[in-house]
PDB file of N, CA and C in Angstrom:
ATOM      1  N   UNK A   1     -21.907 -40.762 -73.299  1.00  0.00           N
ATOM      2  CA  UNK A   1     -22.085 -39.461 -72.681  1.00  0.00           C
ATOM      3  C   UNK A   1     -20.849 -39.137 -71.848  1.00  0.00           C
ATOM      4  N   UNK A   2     -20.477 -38.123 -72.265  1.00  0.00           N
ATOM      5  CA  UNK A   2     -19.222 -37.642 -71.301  1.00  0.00           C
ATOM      6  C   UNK A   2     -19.452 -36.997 -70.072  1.00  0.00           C
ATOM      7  N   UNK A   3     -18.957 -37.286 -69.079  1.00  0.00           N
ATOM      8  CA  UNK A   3     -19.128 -36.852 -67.293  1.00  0.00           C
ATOM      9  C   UNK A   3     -17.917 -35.430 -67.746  1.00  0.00           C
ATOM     10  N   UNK A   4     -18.467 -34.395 -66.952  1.00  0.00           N
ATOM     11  CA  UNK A   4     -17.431 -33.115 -66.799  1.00  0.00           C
ATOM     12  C   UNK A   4     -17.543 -32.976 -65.347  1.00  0.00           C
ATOM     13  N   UNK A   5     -16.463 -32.679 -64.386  1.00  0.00           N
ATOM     14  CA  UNK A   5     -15.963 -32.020 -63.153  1.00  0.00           C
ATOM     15  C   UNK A   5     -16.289 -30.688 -63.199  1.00  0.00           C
ATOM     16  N   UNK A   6     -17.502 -30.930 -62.057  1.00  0.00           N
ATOM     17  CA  UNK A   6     -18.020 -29.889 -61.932  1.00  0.00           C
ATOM     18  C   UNK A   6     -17.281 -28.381 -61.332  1.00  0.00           C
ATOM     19  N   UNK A   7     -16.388 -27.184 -61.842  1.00  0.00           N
ATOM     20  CA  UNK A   7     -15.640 -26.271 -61.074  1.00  0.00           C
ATOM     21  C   UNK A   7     -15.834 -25.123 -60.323  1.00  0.00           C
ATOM     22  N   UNK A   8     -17.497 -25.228 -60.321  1.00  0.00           N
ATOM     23  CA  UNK A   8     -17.988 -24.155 -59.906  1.00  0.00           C
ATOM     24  C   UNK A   8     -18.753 -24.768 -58.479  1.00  0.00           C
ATOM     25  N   UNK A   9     -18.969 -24.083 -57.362  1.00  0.00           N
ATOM     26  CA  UNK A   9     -20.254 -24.070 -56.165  1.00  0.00           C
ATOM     27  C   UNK A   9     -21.256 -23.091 -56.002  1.00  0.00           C
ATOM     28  N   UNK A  10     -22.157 -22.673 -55.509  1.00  0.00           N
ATOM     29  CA  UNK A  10     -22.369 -22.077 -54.583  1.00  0.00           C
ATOM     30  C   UNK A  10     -22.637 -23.119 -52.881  1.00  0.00           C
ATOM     31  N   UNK A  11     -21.932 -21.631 -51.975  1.00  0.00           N
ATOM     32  CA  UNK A  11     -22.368 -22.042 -50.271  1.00  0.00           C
ATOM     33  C   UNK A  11     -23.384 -21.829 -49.869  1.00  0.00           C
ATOM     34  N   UNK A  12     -24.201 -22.578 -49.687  1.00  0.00           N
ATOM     35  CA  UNK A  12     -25.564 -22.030 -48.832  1.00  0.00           C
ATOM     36  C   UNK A  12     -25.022 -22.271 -47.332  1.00  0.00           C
ATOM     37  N   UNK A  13     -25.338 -20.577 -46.721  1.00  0.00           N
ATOM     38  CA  UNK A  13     -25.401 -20.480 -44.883  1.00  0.00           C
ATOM     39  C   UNK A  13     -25.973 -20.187 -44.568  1.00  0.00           C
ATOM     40  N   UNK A  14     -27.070 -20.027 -43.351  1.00  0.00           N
ATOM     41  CA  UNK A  14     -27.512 -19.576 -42.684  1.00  0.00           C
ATOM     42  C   UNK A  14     -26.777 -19.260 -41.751  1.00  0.00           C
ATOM     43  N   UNK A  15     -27.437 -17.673 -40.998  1.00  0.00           N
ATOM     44  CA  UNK A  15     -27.168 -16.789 -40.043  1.00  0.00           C
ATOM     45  C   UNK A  15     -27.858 -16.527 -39.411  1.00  0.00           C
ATOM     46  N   UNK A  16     -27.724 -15.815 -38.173  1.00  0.00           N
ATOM     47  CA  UNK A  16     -28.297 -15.443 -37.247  1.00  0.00           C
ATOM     48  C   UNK A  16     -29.092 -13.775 -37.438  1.00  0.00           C
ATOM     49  N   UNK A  17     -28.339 -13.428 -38.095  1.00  0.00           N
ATOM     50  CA  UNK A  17     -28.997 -12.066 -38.142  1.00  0.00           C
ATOM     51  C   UNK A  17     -28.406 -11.471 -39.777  1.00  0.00           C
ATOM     52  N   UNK A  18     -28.948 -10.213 -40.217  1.00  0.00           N
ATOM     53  CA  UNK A  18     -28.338  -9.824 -41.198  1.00  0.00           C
ATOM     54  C   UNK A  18     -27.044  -9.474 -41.094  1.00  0.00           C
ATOM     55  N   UNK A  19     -26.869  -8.566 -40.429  1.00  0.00           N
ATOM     56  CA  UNK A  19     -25.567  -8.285 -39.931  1.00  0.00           C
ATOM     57  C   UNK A  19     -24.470  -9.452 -39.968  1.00  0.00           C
ATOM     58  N   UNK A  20     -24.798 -10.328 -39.662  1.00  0.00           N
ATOM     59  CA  UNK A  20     -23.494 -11.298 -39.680  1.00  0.00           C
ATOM     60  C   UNK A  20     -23.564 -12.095 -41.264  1.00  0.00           C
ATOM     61  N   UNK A  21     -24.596 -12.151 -41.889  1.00  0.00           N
ATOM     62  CA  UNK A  21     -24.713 -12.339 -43.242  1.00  0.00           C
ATOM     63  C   UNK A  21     -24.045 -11.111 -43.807  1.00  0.00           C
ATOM     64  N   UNK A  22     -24.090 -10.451 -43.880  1.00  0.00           N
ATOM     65  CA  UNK A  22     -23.369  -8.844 -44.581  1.00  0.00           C
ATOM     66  C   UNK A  22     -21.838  -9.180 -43.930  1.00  0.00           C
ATOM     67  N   UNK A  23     -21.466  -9.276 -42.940  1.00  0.00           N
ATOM     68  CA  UNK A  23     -20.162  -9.583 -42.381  1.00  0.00           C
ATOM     69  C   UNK A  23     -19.276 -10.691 -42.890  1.00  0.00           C
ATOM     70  N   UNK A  24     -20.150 -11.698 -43.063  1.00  0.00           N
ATOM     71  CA  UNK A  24     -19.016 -13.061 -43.773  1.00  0.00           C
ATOM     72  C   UNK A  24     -19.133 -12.432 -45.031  1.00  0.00           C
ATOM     73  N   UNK A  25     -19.901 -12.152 -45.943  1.00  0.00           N
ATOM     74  CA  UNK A  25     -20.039 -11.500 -47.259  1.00  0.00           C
ATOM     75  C   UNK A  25     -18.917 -11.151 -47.758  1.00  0.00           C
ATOM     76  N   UNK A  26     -18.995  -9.789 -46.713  1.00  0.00           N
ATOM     77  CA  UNK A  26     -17.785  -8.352 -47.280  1.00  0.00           C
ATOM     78  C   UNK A  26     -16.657  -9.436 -46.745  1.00  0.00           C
ATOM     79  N   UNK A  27     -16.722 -10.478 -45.735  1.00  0.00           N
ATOM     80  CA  UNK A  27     -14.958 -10.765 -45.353  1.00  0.00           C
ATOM     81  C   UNK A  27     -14.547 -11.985 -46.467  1.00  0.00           C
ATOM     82  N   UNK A  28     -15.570 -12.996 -47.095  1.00  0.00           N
ATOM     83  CA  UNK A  28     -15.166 -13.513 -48.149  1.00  0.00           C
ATOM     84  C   UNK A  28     -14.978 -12.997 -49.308  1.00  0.00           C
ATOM     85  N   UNK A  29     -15.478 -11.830 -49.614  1.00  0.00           N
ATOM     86  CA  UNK A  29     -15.486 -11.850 -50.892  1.00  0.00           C
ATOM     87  C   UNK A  29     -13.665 -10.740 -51.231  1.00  0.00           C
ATOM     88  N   UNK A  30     -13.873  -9.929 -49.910  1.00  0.00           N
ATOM     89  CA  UNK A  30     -12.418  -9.433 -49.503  1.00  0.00           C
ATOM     90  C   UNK A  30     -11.216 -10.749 -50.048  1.00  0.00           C
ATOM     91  N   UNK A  31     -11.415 -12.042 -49.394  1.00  0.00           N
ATOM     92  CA  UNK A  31     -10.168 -12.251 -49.267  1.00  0.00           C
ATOM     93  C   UNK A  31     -10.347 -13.251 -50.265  1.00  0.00           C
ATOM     94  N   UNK A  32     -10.952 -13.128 -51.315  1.00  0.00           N
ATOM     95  CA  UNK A  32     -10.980 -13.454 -52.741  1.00  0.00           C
ATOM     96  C   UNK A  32     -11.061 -15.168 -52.602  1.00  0.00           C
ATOM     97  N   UNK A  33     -12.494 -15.485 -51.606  1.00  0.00           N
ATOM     98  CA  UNK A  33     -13.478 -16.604 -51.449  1.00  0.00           C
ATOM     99  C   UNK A  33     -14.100 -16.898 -52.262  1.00  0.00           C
ATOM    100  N   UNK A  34     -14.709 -15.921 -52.374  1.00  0.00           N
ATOM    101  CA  UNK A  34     -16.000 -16.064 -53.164  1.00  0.00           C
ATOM    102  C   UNK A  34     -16.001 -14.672 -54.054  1.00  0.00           C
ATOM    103  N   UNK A  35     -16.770 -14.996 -55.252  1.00  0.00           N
ATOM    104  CA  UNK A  35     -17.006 -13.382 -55.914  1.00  0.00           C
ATOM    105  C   UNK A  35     -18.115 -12.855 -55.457  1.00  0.00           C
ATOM    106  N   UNK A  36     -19.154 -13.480 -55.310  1.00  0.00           N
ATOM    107  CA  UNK A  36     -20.814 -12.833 -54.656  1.00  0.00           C
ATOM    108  C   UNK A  36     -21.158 -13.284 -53.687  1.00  0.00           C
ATOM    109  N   UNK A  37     -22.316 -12.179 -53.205  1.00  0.00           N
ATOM    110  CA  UNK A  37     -23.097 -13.326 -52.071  1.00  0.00           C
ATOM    111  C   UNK A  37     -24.646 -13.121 -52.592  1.00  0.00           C
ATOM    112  N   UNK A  38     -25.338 -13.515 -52.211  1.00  0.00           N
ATOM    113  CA  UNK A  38     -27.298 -13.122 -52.073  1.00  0.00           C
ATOM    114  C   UNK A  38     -27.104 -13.410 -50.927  1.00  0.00           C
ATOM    115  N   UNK A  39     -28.144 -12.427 -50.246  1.00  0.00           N
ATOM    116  CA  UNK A  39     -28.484 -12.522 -48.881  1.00  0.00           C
ATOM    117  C   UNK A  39     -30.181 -12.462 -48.714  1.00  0.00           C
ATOM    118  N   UNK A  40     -30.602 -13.583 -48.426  1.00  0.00           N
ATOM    119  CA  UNK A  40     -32.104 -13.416 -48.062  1.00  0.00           C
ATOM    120  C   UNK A  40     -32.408 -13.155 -46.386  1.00  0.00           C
ATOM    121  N   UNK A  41     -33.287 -12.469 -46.168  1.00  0.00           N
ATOM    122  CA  UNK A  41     -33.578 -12.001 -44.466  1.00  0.00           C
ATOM    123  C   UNK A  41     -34.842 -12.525 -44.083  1.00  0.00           C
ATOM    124  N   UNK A  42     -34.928 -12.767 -42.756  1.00  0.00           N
ATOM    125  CA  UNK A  42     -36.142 -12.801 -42.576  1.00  0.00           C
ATOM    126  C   UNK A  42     -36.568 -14.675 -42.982  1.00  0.00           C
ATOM    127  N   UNK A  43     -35.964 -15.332 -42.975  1.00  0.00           N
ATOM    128  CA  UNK A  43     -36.167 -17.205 -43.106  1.00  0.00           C
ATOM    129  C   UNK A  43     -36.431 -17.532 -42.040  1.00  0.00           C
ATOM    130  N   UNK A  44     -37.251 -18.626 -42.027  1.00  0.00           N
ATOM    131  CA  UNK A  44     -38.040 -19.361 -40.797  1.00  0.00           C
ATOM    132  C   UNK A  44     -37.283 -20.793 -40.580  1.00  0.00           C
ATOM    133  N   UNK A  45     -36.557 -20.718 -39.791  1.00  0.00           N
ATOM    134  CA  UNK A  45     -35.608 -21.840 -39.570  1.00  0.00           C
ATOM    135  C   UNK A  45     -36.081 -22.919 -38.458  1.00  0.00           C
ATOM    136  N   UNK A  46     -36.750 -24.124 -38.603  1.00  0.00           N
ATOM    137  CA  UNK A  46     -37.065 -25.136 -37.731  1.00  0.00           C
ATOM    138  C   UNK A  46     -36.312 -26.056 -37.664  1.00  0.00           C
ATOM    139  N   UNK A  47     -35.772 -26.817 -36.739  1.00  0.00           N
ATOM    140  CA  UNK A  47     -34.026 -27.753 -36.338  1.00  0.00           C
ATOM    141  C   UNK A  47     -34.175 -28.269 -35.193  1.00  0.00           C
ATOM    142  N   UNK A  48     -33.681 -29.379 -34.708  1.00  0.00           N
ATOM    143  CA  UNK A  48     -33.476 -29.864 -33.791  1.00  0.00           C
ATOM    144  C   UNK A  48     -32.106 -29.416 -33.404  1.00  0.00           C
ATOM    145  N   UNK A  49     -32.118 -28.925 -31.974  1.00  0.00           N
ATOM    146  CA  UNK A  49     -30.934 -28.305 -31.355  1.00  0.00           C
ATOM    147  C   UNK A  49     -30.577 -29.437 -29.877  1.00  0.00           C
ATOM    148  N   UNK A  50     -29.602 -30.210 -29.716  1.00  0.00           N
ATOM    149  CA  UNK A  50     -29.337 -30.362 -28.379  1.00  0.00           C
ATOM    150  C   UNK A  50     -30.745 -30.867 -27.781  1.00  0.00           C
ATOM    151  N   UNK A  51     -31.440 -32.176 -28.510  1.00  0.00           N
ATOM    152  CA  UNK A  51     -32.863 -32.563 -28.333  1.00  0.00           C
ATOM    153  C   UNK A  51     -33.858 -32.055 -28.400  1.00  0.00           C
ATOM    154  N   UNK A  52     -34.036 -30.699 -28.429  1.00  0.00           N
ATOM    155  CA  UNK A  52     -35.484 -30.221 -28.895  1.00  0.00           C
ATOM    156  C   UNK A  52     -35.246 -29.409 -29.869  1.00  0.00           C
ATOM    157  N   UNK A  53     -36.563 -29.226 -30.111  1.00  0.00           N
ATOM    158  CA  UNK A  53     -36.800 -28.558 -31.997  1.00  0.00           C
ATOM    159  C   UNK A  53     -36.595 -26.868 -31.291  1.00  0.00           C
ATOM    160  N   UNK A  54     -35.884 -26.276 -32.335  1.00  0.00           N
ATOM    161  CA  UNK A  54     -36.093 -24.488 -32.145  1.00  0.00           C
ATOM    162  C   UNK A  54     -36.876 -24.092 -33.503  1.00  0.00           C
ATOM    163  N   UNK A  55     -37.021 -23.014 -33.100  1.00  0.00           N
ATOM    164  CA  UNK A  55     -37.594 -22.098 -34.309  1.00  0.00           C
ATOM    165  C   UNK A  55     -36.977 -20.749 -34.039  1.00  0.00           C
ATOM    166  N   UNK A  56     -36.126 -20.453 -35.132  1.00  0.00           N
ATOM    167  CA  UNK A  56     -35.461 -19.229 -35.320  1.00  0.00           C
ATOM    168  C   UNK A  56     -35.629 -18.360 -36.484  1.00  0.00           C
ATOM    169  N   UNK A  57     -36.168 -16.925 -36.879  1.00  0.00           N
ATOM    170  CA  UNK A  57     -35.151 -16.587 -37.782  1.00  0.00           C
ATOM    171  C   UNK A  57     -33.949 -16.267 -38.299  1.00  0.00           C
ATOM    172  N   UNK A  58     -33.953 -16.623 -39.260  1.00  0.00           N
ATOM    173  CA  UNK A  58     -32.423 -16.797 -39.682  1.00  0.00           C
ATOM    174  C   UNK A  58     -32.445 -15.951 -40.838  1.00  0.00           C
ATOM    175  N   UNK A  59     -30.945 -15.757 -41.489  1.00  0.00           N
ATOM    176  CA  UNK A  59     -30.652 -14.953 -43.192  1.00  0.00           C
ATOM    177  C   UNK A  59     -30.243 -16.054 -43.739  1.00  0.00           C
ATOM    178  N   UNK A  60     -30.506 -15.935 -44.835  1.00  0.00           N
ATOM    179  CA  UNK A  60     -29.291 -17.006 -45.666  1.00  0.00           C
ATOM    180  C   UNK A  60     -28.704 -16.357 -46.670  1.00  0.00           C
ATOM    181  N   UNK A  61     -27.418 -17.081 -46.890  1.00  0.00           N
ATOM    182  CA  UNK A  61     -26.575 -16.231 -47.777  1.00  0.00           C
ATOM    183  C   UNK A  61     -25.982 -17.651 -49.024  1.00  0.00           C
ATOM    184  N   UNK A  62     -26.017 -17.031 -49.739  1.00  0.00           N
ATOM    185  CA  UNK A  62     -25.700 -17.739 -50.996  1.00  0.00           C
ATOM    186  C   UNK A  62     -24.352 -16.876 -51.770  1.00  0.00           C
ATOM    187  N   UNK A  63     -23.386 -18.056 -51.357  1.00  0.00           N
ATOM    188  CA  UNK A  63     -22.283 -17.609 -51.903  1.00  0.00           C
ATOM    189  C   UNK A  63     -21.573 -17.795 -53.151  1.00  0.00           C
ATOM    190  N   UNK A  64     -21.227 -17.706 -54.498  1.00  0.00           N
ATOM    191  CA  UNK A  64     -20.469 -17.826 -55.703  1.00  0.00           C
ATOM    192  C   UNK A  64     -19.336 -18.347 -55.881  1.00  0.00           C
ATOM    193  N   UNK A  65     -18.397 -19.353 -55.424  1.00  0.00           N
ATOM    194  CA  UNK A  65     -17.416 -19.562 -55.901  1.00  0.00           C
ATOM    195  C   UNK A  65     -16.633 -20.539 -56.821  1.00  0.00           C
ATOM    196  N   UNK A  66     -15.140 -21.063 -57.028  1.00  0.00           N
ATOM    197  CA  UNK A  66     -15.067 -22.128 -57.241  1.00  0.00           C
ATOM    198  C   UNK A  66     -14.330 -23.404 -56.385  1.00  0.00           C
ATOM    199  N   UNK A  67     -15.621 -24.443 -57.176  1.00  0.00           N
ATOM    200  CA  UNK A  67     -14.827 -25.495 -56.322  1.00  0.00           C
ATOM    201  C   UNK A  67     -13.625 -25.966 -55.114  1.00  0.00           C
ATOM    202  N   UNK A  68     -12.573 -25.356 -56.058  1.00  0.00           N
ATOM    203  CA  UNK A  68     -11.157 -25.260 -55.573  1.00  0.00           C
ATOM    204  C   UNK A  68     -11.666 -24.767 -54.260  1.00  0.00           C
ATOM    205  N   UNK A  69     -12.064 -23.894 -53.719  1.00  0.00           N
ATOM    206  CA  UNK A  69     -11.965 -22.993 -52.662  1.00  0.00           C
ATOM    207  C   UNK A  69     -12.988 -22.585 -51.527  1.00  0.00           C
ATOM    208  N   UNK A  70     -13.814 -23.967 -52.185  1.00  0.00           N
ATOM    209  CA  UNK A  70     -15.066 -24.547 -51.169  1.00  0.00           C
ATOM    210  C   UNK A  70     -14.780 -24.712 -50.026  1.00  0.00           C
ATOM    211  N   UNK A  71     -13.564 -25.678 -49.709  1.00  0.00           N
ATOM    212  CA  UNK A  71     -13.412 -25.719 -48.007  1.00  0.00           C
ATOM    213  C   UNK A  71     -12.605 -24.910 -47.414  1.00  0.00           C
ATOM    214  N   UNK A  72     -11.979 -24.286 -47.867  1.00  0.00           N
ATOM    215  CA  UNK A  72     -11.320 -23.148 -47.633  1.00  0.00           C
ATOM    216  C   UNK A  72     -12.330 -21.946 -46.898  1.00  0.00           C
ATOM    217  N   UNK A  73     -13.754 -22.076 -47.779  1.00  0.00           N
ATOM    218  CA  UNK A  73     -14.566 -21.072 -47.729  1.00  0.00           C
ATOM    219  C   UNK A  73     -15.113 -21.358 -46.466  1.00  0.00           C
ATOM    220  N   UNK A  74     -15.694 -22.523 -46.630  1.00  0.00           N
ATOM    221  CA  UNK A  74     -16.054 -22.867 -45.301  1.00  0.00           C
ATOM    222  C   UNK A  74     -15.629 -23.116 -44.132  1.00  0.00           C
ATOM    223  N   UNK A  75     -14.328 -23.322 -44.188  1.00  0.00           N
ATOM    224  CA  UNK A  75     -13.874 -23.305 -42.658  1.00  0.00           C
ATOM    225  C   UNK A  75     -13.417 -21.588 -42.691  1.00  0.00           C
ATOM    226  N   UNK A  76     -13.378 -20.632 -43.172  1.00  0.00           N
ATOM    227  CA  UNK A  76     -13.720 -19.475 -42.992  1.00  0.00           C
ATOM    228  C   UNK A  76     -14.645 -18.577 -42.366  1.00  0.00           C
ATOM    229  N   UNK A  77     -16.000 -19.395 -42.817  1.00  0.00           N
ATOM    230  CA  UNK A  77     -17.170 -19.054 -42.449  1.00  0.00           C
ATOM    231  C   UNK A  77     -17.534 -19.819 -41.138  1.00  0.00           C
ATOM    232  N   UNK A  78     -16.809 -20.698 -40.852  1.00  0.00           N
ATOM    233  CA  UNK A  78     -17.016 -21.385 -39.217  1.00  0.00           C
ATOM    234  C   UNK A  78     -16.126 -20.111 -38.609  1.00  0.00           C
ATOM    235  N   UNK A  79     -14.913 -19.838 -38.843  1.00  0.00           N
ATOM    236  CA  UNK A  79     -14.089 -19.034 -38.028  1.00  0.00           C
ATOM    237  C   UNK A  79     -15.141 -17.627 -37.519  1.00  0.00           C
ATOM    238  N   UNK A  80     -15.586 -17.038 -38.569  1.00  0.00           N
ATOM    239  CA  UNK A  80     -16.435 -15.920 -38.630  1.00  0.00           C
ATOM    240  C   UNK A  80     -18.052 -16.207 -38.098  1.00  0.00           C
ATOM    241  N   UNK A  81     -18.085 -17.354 -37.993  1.00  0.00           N
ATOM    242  CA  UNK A  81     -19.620 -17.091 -37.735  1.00  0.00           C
ATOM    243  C   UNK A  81     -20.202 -17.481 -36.545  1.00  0.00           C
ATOM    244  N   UNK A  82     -21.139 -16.856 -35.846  1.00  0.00           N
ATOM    245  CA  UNK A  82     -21.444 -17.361 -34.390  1.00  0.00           C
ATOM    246  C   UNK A  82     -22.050 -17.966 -33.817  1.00  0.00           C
ATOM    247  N   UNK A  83     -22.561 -19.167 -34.584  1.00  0.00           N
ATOM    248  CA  UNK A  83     -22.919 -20.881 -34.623  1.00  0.00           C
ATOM    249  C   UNK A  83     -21.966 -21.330 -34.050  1.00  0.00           C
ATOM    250  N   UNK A  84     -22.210 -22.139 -33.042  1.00  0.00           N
ATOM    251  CA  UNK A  84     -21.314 -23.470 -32.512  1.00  0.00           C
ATOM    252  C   UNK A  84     -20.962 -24.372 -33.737  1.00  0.00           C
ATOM    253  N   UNK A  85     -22.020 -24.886 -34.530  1.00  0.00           N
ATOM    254  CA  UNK A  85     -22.410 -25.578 -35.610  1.00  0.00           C
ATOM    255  C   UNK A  85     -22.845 -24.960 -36.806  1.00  0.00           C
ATOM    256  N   UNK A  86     -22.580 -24.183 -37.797  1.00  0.00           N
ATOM    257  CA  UNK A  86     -22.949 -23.480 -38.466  1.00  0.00           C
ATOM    258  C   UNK A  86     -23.687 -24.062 -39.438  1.00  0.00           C
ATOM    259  N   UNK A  87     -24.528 -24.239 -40.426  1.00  0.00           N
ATOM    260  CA  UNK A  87     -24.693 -24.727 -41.655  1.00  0.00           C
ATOM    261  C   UNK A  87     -24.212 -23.541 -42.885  1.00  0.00           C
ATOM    262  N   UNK A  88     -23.135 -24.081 -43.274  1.00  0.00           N
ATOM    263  CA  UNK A  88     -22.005 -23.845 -44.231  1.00  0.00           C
ATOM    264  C   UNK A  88     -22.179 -25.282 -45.155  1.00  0.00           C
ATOM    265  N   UNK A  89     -22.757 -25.327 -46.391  1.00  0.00           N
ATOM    266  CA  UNK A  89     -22.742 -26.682 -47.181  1.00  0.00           C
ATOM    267  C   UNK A  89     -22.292 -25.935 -48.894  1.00  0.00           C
ATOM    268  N   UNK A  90     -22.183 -26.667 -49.592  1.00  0.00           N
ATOM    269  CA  UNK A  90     -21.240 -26.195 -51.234  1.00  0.00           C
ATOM    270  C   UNK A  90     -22.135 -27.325 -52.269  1.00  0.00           C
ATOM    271  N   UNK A  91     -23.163 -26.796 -52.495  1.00  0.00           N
ATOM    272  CA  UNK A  91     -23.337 -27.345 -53.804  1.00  0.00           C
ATOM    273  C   UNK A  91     -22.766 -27.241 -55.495  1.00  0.00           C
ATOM    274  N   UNK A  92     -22.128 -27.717 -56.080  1.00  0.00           N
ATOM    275  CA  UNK A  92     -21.491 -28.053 -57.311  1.00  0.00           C
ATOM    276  C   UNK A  92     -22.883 -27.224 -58.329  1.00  0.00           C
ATOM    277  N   UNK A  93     -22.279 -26.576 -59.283  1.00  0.00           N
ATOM    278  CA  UNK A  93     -22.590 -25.815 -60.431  1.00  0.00           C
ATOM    279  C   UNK A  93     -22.836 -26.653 -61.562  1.00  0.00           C
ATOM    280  N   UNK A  94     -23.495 -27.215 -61.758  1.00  0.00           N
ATOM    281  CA  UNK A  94     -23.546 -27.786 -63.072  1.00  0.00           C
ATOM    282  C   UNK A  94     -23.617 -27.672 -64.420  1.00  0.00           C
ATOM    283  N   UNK A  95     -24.257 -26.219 -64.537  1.00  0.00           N
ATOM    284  CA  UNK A  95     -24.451 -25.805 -65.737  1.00  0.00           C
ATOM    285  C   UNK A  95     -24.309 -24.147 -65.484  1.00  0.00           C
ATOM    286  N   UNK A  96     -24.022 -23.291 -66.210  1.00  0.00           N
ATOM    287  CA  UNK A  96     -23.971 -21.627 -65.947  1.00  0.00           C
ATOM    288  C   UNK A  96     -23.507 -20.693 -66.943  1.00  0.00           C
ATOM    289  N   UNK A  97     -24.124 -19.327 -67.142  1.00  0.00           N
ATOM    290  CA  UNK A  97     -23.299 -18.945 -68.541  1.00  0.00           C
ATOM    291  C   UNK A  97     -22.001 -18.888 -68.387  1.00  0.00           C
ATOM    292  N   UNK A  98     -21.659 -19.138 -69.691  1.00  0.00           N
ATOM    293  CA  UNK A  98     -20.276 -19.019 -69.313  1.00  0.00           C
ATOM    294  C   UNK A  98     -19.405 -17.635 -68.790  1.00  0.00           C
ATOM    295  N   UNK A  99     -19.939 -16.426 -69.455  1.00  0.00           N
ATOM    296  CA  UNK A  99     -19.126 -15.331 -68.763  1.00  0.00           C
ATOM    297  C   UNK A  99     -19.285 -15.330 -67.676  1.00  0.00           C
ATOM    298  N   UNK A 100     -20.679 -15.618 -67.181  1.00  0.00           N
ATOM    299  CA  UNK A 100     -20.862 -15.442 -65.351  1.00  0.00           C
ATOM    300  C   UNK A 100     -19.392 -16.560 -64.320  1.00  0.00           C
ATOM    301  N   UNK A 101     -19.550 -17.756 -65.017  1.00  0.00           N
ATOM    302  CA  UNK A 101     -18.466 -18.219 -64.460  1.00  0.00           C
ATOM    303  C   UNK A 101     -17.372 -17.983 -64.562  1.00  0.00           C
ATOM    304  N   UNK A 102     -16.964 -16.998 -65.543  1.00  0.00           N
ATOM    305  CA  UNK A 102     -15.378 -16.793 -65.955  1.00  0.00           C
ATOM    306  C   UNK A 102     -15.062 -15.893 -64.935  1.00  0.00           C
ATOM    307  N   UNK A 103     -16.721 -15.168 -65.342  1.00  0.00           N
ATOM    308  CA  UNK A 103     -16.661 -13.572 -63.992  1.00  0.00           C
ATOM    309  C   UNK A 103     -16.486 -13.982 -62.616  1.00  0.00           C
ATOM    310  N   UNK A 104     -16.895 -15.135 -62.250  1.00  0.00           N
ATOM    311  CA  UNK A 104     -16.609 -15.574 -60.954  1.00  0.00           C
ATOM    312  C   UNK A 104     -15.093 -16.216 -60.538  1.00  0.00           C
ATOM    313  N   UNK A 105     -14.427 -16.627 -62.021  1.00  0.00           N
ATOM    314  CA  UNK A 105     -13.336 -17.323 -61.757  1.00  0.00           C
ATOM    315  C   UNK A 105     -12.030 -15.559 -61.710  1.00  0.00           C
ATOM    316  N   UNK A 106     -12.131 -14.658 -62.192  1.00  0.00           N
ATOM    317  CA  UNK A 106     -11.605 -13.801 -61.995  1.00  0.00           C
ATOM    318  C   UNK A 106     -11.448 -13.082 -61.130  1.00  0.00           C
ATOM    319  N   UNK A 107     -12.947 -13.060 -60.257  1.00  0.00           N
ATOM    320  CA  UNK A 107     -12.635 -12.421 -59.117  1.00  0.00           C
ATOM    321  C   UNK A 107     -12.711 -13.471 -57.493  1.00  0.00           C
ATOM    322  N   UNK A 108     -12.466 -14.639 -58.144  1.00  0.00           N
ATOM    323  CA  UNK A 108     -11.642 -15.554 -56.874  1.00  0.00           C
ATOM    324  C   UNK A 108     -10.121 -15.848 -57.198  1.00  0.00           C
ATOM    325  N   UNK A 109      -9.232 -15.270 -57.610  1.00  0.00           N
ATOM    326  CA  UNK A 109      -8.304 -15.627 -58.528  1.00  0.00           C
ATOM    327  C   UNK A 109      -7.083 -16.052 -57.049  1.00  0.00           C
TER     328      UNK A 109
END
């Protein structure tokens, strides 16, 4: 069985509000980060903060890119986002149509 390198991610983040989900969005996808985002609103976020548990809502945003430009992306999204600690993480693509990924590799170029 042959192993392939995986070249694709998506970022899963959570945010604080929509607004700042819509904000890293339009500023990654501007500076040719990422090609998409999904933004879900309205998530029930439970965490241990600084010893005790919070409960927040949060957005999450699901970002499109490739590999290459994962940490790039993410220390982007620390710069932009207003978490001390953000959760910014890049899961690897394993499988996807292929135009969708080409479409994604064109508009991160």
């Amino acid at each position: 069985m042959e192993l392939s390198t995986a070249t694709h991610c998506m970022i899963y983040v959570t945010t604080s509000s929509l607004g700042e989900a819509r904000s890293i969005s339009h500023m990654l996808i501007k500076e040719n980060l990422a090609a998409c985002a999904n933004i879900f609103e309205n998530a029930t976020s439970i965490y241990r903060w600084k010893g005790h548990i919070q409960e927040d809502k949060e957005s999450i945003l699901f970002l499109k890119t490739r590999m290459e430009l994962a940490q790039k992306a993410i220390q982007r999204i620390k710069s932009l986002h207003s978490n001390e600690t953000p959760c910014a993480v890049a899961y690897e693509i394993a499988e996807g149509l292929t135009e969708y990924l080409q479409w994604v590799d064109e508009n991160t170029p």
